[in-house]
C-alpha atoms as a PDB file:
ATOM      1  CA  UNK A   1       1.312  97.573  80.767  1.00  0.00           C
ATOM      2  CA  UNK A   2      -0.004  98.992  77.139  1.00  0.00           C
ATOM      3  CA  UNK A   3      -3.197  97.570  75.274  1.00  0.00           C
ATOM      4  CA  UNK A   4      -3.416  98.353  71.732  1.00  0.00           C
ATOM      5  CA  UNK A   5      -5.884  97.118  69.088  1.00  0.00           C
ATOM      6  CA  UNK A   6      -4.929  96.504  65.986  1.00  0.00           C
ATOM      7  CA  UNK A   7      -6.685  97.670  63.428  1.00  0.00           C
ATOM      8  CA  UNK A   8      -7.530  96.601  59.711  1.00  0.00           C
ATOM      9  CA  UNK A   9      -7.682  99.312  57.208  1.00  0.00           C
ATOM     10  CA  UNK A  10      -6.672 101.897  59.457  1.00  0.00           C
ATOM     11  CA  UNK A  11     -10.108 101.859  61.194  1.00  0.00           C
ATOM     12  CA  UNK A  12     -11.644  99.873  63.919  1.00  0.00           C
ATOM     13  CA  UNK A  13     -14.123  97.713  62.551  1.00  0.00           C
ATOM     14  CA  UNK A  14     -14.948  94.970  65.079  1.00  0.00           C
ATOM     15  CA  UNK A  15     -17.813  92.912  64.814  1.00  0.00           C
ATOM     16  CA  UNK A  16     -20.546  93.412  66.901  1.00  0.00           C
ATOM     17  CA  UNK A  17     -20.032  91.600  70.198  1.00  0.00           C
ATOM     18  CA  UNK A  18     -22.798  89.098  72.013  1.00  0.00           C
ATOM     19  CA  UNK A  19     -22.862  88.107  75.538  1.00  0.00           C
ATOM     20  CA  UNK A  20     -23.315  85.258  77.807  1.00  0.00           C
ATOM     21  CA  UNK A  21     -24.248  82.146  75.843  1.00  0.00           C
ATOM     22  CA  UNK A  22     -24.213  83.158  72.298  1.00  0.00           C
ATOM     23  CA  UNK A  23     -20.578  84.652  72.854  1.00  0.00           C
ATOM     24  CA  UNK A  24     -20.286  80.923  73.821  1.00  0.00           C
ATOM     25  CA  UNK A  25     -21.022  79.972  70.250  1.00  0.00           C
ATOM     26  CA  UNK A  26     -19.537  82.470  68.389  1.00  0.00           C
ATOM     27  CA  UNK A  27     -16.049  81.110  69.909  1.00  0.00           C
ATOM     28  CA  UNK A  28     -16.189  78.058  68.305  1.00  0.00           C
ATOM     29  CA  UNK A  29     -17.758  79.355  64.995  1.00  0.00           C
ATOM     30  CA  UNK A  30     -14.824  78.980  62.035  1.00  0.00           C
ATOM     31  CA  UNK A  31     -13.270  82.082  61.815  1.00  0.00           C
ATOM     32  CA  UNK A  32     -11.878  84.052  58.752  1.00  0.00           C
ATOM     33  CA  UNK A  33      -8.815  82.088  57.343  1.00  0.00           C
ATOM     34  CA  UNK A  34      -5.481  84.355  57.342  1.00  0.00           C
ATOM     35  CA  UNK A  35      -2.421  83.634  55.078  1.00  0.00           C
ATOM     36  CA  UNK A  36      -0.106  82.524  57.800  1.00  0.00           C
ATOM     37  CA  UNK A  37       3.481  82.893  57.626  1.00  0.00           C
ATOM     38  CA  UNK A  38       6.162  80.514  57.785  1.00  0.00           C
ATOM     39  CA  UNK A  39       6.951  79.306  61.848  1.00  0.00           C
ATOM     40  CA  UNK A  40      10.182  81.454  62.567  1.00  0.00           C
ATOM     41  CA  UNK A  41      12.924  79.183  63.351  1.00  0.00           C
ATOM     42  CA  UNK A  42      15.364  79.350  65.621  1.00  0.00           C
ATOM     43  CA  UNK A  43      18.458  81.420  65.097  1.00  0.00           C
ATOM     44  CA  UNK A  44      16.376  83.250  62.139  1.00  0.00           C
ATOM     45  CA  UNK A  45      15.703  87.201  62.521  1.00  0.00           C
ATOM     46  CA  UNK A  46      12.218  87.754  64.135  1.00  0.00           C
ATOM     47  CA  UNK A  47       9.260  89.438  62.856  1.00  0.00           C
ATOM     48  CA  UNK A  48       9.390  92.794  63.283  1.00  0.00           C
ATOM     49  CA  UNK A  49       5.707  95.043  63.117  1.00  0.00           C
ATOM     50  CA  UNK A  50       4.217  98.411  64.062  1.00  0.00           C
ATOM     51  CA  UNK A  51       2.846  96.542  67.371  1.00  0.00           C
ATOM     52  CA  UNK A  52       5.906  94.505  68.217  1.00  0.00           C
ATOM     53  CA  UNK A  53       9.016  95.805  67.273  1.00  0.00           C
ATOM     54  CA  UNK A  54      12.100  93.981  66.898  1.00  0.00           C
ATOM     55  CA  UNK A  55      14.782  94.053  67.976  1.00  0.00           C
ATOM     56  CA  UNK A  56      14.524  96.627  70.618  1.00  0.00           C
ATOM     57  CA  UNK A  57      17.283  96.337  73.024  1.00  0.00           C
ATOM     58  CA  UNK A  58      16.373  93.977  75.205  1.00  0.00           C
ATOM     59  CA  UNK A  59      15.604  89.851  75.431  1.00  0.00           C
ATOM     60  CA  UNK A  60      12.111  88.954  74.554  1.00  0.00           C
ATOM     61  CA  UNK A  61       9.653  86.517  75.155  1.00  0.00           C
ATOM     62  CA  UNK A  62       5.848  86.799  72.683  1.00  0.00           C
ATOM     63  CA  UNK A  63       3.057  84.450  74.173  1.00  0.00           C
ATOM     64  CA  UNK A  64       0.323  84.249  72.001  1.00  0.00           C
ATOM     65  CA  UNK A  65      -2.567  83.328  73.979  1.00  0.00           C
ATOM     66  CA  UNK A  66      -5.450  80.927  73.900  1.00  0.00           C
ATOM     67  CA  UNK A  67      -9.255  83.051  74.277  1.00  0.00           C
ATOM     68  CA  UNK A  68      -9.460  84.854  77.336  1.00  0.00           C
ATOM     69  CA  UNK A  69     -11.106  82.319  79.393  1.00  0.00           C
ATOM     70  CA  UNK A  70      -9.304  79.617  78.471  1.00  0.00           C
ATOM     71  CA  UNK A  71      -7.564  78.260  81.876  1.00  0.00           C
ATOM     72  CA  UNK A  72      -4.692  77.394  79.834  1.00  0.00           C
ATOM     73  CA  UNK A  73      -4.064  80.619  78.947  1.00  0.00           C
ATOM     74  CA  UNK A  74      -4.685  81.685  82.298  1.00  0.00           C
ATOM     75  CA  UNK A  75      -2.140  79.576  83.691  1.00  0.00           C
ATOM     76  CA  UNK A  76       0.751  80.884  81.064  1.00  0.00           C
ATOM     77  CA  UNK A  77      -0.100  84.677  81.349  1.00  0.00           C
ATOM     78  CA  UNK A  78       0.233  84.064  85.379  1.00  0.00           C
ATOM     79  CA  UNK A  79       3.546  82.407  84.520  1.00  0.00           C
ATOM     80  CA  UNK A  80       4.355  85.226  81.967  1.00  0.00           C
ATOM     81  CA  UNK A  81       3.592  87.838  84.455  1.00  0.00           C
ATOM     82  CA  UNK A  82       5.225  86.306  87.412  1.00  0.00           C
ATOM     83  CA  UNK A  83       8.737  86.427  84.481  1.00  0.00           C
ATOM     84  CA  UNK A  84       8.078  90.092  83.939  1.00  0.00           C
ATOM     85  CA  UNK A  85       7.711  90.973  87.278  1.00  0.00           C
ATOM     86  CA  UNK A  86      10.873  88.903  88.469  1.00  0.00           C
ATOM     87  CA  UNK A  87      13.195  89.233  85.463  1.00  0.00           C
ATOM     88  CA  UNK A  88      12.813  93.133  84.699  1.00  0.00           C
ATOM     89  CA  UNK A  89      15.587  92.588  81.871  1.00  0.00           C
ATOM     90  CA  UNK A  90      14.009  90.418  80.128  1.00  0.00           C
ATOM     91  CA  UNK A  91      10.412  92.499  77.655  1.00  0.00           C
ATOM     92  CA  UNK A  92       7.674  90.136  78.280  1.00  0.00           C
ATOM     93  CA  UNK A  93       4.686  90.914  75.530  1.00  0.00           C
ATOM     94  CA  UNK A  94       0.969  88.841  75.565  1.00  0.00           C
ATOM     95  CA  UNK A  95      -0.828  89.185  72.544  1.00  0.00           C
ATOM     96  CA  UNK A  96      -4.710  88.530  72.617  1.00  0.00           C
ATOM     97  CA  UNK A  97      -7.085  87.861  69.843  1.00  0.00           C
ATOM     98  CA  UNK A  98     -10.000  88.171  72.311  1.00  0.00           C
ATOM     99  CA  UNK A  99     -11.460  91.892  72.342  1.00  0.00           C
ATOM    100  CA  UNK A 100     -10.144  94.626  74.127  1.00  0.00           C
ATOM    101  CA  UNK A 101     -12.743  94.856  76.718  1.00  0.00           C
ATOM    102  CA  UNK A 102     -12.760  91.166  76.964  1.00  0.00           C
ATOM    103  CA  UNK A 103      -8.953  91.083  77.515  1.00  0.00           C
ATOM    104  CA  UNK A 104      -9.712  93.954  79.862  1.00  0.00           C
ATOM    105  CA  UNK A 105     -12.079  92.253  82.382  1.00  0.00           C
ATOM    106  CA  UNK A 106     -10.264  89.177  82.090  1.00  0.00           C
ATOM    107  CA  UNK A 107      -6.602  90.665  83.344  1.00  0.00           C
ATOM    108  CA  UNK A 108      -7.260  91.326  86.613  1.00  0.00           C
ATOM    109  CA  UNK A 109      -9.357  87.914  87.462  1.00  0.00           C
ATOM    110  CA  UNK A 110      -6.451  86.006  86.666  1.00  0.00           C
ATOM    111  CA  UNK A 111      -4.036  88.349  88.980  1.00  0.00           C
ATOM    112  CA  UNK A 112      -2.869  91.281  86.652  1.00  0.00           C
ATOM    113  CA  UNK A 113      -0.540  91.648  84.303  1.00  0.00           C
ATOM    114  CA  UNK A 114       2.421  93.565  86.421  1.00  0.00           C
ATOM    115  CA  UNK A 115       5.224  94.380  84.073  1.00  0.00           C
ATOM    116  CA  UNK A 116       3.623  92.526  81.021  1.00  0.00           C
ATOM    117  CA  UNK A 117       3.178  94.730  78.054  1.00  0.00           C
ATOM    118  CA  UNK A 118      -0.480  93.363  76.240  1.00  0.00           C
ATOM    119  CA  UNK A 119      -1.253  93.670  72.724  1.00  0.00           C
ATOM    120  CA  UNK A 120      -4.712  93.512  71.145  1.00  0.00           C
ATOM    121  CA  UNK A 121      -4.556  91.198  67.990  1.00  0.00           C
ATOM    122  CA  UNK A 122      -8.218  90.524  67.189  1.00  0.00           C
ATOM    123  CA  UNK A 123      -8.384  90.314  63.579  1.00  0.00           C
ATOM    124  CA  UNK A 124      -5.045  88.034  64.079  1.00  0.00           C
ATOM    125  CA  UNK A 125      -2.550  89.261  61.728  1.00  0.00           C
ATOM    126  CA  UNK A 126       0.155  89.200  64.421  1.00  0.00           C
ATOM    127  CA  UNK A 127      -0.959  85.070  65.124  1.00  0.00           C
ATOM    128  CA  UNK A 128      -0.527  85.026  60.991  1.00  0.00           C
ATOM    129  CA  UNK A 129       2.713  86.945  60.686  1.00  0.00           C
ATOM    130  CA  UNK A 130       4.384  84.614  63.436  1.00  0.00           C
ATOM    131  CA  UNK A 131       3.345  81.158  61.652  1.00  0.00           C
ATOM    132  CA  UNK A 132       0.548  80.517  64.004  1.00  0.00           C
ATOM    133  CA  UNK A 133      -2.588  79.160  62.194  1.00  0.00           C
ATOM    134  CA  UNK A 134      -5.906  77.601  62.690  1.00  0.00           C
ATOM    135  CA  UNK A 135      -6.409  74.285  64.944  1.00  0.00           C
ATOM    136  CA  UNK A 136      -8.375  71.129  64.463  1.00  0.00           C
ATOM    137  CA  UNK A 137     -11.314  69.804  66.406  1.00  0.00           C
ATOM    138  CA  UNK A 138      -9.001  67.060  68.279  1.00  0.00           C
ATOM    139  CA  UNK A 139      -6.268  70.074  68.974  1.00  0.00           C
ATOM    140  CA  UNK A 140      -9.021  71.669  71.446  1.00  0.00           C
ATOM    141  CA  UNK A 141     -11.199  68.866  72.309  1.00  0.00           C
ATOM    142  CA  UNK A 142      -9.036  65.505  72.278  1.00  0.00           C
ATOM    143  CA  UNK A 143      -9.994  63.363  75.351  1.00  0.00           C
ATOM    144  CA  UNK A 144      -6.199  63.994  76.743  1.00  0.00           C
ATOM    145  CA  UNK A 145      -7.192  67.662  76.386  1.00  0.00           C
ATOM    146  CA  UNK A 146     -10.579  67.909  78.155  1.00  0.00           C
ATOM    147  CA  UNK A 147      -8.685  65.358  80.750  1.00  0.00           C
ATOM    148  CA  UNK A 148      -5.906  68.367  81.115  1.00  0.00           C
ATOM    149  CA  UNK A 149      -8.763  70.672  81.859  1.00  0.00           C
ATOM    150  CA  UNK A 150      -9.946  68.909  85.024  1.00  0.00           C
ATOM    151  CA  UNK A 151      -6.945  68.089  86.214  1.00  0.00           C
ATOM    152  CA  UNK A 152      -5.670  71.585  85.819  1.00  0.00           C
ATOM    153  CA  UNK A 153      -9.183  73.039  87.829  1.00  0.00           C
ATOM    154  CA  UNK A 154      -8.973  70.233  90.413  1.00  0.00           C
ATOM    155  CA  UNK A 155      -4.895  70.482  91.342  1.00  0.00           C
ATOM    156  CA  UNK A 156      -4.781  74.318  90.774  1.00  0.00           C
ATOM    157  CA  UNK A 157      -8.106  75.518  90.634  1.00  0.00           C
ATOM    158  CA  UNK A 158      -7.570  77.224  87.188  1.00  0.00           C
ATOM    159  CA  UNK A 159     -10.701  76.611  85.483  1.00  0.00           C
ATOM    160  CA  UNK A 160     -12.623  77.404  82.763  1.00  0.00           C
ATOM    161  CA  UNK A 161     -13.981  81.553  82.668  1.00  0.00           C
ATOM    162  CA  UNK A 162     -16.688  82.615  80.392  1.00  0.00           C
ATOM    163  CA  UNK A 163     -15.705  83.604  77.638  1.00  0.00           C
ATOM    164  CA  UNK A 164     -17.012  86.573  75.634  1.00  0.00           C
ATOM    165  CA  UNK A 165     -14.818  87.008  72.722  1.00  0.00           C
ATOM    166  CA  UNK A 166     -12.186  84.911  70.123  1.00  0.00           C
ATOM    167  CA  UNK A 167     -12.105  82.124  69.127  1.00  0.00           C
ATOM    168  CA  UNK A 168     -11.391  78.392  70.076  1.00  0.00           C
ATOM    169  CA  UNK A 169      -9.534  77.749  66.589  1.00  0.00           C
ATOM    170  CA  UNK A 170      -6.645  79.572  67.260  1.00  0.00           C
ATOM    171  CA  UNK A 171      -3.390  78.313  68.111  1.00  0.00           C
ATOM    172  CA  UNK A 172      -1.118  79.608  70.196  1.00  0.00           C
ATOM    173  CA  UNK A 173       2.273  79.831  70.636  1.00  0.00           C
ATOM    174  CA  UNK A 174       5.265  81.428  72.608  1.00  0.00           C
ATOM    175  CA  UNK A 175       8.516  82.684  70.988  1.00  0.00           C
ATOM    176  CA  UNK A 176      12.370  84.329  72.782  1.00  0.00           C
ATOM    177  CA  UNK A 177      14.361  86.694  70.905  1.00  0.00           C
ATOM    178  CA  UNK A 178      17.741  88.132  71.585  1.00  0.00           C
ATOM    179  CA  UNK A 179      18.672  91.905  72.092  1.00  0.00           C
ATOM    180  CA  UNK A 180      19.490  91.720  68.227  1.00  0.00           C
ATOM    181  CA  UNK A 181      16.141  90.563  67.453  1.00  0.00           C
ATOM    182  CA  UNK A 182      17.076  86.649  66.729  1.00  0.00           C
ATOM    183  CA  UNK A 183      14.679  83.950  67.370  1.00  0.00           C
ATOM    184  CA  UNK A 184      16.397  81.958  70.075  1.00  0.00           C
ATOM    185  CA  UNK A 185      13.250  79.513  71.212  1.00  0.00           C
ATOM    186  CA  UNK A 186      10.459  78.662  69.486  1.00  0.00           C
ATOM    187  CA  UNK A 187       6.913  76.408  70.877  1.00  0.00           C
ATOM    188  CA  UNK A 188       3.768  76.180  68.888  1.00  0.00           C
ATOM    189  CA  UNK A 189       1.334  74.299  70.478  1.00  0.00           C
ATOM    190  CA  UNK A 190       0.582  70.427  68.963  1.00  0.00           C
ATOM    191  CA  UNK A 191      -2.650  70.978  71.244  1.00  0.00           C
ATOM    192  CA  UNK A 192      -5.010  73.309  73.404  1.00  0.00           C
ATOM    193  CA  UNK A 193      -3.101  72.102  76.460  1.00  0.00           C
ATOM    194  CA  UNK A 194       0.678  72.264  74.898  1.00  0.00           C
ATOM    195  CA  UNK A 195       1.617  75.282  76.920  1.00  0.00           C
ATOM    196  CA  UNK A 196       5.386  76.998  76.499  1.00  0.00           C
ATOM    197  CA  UNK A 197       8.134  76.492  78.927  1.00  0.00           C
ATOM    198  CA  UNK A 198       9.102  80.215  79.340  1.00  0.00           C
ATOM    199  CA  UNK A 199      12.113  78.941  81.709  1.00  0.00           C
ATOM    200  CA  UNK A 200      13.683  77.889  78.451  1.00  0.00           C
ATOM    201  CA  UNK A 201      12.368  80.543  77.154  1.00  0.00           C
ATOM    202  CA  UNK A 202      14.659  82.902  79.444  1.00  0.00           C
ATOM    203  CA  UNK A 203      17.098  80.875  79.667  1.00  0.00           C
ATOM    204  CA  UNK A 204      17.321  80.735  75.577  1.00  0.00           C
ATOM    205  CA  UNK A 205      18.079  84.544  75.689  1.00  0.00           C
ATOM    206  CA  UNK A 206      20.795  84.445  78.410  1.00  0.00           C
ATOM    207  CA  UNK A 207      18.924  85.222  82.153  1.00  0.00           C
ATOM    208  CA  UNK A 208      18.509  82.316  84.739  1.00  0.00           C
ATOM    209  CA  UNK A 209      14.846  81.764  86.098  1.00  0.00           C
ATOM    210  CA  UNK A 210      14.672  80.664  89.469  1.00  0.00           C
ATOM    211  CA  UNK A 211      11.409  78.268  90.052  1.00  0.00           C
ATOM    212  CA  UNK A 212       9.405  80.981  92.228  1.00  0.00           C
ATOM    213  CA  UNK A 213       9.437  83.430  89.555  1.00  0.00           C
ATOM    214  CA  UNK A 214       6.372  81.840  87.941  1.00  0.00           C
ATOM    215  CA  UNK A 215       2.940  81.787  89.151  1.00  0.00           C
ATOM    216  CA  UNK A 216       0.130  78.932  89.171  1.00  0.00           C
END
């Protein structure tokens, strides 16, 4: 596993961080407004950047996480880990928007990332660059949402963990591309609990997932 922050500028100027409750609010603050891409399509060549290069030999599958602390992005970086660990062939890559020590602490409480490589994408560019914007109030907070949040803590005990830095805005997304770098499944989430199915995901770039390799 690498973490890398990606910086703006050339230098790292991240804002200064608050803890416990205000961190709280910060989160769900509106955050600077990026000029996002067009969504990559399917069968298109992928973005290619200094922090995830494309192609680079092998299938890939990009999940663009929730805030760290967010139990649905708890439960797909288990699942995403679970892939990496099980399917060596295939590159898995998690990209964060939450801080670097944030994304740090939060790693190991939800079991590790074994052979899942992390990137640090807090000012968001990567989000931007892959067609992944900003959300709306009933994307994170519709009652079908909130509903997906208990039943999520109360069958699998993947709740909600504080969270200390990103934002709630931010929508996420998962993405598969072929050794030659082609976009071969897409999923942007329509809401806050839209999570990817990374067994189409794998399966869109050739390897066969059996159910066990993913974790709850």
């Amino acid at each position: 596993m690498y973490i890398e922050r990606l910086k703006a500028g050339g230098s790292d100027s991240a804002p200064q961080r608050r803890s416990g409750f205000w961190a709280e609010i910060e989160t769900l603050k509106s955050p600077e407004k990026k000029e996002v891409a067009k969504l990559p399509s399917v069968g298109a060549a992928a973005s290619s950047s200094d922090k995830i290069r494309l192609p680079d030999g092998k299938p890939t599958v990009i999940v663009f996480l929730r805030h760290c602390g967010c139990p649905f992005a708890e439960k797909v970086f288990k699942k995403l880990s679970a892939l990496s660990h099980k399917q060596p062939d295939i590159h898995c890559i998690a990209v964060s928007h939450s801080s670097t020590a944030a994304t740090e602490k939060w790693i190991p409480q939800v079991g590790g990332a074994w052979s899942t490589d992390v990137v640090i994408d807090e000012r968001r560019d990567l989000y931007a660059q892959w067609g992944l914007g900003l959300s709306s109030v009933w994307h994170m907070s519709a009652p079908s949402v909130l509903y997906s949040v208990y039943r999520l803590g109360t069958d699998e005990g993947v709740w909600n963990r504080p969270t200390e830095s990103g934002t709630r805005w931010q929508i996420s997304g998962a993405f598969a591309t072929d050794e030659g770098g082609v976009v071969r499944y897409a999923h942007v989430a329509k809401a806050a609990d839209d999570m990817p199915d990374l067994k189409a995901a794998a399966q869109s770039v050739g390897i066969t997932v059996e159910e066990e390799a993913t974790r709850s």
